[in-house]
C-alpha atoms as a PDB file:
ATOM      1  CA  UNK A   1      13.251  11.700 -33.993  1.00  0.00           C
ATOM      2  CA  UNK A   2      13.202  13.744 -31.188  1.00  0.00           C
ATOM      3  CA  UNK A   3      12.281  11.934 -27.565  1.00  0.00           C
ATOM      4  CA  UNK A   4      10.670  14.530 -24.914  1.00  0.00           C
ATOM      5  CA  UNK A   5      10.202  13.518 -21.059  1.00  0.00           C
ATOM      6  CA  UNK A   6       9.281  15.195 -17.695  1.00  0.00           C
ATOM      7  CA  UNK A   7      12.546  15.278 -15.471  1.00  0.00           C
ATOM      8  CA  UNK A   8      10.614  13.254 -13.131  1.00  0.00           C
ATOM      9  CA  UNK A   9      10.325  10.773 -15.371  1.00  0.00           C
ATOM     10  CA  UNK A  10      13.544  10.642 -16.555  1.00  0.00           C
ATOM     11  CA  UNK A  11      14.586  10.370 -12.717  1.00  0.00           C
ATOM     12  CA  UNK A  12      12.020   7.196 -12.302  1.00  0.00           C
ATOM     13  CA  UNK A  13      13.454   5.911 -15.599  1.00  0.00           C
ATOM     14  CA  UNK A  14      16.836   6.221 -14.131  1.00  0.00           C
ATOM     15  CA  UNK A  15      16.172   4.871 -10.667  1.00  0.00           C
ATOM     16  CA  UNK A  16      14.029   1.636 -11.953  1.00  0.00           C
ATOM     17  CA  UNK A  17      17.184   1.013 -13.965  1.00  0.00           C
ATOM     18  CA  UNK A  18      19.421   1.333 -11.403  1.00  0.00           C
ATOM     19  CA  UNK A  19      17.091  -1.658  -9.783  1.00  0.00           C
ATOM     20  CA  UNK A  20      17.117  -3.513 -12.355  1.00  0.00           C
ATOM     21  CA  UNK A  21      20.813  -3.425 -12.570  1.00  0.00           C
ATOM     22  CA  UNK A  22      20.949  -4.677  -9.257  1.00  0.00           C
ATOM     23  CA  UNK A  23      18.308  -7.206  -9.886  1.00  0.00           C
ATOM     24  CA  UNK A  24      20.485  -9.116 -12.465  1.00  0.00           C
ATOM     25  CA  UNK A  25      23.404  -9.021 -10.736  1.00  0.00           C
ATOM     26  CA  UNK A  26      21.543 -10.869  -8.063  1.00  0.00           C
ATOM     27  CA  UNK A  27      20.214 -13.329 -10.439  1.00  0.00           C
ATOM     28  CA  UNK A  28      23.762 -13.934 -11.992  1.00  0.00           C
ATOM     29  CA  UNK A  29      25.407 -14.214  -8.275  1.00  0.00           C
ATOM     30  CA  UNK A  30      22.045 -16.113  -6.370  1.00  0.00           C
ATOM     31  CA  UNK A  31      19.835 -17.403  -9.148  1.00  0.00           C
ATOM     32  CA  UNK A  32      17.838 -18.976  -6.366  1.00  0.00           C
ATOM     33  CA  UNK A  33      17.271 -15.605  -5.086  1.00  0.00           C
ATOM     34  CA  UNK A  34      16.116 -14.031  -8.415  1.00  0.00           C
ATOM     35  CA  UNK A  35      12.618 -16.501  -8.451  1.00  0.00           C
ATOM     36  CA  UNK A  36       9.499 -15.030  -7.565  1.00  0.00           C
ATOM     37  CA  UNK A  37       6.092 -17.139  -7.041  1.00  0.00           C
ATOM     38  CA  UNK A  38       3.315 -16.664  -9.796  1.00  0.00           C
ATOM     39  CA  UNK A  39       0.988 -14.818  -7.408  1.00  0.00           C
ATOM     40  CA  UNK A  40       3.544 -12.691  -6.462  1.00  0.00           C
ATOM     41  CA  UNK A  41       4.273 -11.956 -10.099  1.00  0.00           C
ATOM     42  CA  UNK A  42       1.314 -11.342 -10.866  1.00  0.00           C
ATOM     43  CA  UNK A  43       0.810  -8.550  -7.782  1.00  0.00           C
ATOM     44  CA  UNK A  44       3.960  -6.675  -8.504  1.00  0.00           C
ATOM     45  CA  UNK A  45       3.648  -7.037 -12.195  1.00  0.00           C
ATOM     46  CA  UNK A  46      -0.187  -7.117 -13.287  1.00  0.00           C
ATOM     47  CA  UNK A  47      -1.714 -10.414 -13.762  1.00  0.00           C
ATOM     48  CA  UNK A  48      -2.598  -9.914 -17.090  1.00  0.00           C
ATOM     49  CA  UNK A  49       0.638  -8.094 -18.076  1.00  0.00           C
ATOM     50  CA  UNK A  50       2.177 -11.157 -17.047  1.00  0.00           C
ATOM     51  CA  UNK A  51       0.420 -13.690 -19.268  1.00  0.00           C
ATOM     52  CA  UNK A  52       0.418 -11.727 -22.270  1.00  0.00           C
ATOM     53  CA  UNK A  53       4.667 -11.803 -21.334  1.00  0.00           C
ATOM     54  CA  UNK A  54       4.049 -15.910 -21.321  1.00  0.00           C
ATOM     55  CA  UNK A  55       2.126 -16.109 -24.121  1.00  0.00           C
ATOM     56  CA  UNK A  56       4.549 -13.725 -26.577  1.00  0.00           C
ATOM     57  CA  UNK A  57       7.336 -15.809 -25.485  1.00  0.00           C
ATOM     58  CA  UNK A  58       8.933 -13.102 -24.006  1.00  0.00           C
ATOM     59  CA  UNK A  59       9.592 -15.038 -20.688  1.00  0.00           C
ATOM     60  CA  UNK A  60       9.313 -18.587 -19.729  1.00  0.00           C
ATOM     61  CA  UNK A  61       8.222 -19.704 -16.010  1.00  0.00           C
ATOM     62  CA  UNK A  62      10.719 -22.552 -14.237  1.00  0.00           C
ATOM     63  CA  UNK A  63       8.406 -24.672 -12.503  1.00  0.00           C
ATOM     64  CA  UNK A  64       9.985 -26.314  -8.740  1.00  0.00           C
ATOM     65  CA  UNK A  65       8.467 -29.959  -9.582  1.00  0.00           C
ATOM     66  CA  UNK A  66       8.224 -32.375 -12.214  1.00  0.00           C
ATOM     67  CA  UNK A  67       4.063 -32.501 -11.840  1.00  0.00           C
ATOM     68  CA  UNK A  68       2.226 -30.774 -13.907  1.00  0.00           C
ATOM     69  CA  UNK A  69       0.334 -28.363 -11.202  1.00  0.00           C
ATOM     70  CA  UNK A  70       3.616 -27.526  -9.427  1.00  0.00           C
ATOM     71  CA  UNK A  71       4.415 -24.177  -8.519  1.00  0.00           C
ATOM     72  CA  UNK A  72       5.523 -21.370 -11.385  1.00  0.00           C
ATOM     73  CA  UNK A  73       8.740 -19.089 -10.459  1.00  0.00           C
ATOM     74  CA  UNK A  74       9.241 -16.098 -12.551  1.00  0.00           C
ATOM     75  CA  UNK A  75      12.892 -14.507 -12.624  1.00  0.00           C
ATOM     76  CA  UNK A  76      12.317 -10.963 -10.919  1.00  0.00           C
ATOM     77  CA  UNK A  77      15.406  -9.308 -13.274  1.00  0.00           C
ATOM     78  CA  UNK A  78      13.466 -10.443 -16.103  1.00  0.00           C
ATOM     79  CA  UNK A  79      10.054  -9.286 -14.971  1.00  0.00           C
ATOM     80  CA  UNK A  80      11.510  -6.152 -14.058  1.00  0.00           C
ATOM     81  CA  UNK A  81      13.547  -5.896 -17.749  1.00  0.00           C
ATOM     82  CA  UNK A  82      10.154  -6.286 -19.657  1.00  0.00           C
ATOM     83  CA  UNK A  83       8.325  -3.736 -17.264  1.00  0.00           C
ATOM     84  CA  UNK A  84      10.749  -1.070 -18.458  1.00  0.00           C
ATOM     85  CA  UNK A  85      10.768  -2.347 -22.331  1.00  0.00           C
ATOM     86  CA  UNK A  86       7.364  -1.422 -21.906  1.00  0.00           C
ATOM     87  CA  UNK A  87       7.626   1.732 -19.987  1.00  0.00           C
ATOM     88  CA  UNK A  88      10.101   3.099 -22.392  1.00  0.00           C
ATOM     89  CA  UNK A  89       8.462   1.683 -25.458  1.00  0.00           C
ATOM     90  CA  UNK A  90       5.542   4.016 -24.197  1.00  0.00           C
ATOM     91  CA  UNK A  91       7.534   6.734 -23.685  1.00  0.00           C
ATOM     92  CA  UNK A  92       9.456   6.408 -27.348  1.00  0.00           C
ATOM     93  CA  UNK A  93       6.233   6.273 -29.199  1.00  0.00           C
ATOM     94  CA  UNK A  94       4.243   8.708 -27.317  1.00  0.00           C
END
């Protein structure tokens, strides 16, 4: 199987890695820094995008309280992992 790509996206490709490298180093040396609120998952990451995530299993939301409507953190790293499964999962099969 042969994979073609732009060089600009190839550079994107590269660069959101490069982020996302960082991204789970900071979740590994500050978890605390890693959690992002729901709403501000679901601006940087598409609402819907973000449920269908949930509802595969493919991540799990921390919540900050024992009550049931407490807040829902999302780890950015991971976010930001499944964004580019997807983006290259695109590109593979295009």
């Amino acid at each position: 199987m042969t994979i073609t790509m732009e060089l600009y996206e190839l550079k994107t490709l590269c660069a959101n890695m490069a982020a996302l490298g960082v991204a789970t180093y900071q979740k590994e040396a500050a978890p605390a820094t890693d959690l992002i609120s729901q709403r501000e998952a679901y601006r940087q990451f598409q609402e819907v995008r973000v449920k269908r995530w949930v509802e595969n299993g493919l991540i799990t939301p921390q919540r900050n309280g024992a009550a049931q409507n407490s807040k829902r953190y999302y780890s950015r790293a991971e976010l930001m992992a499944l964004n580019q499964a997807e983006r290259l999962n695109t590109i593979i099969h295009k």
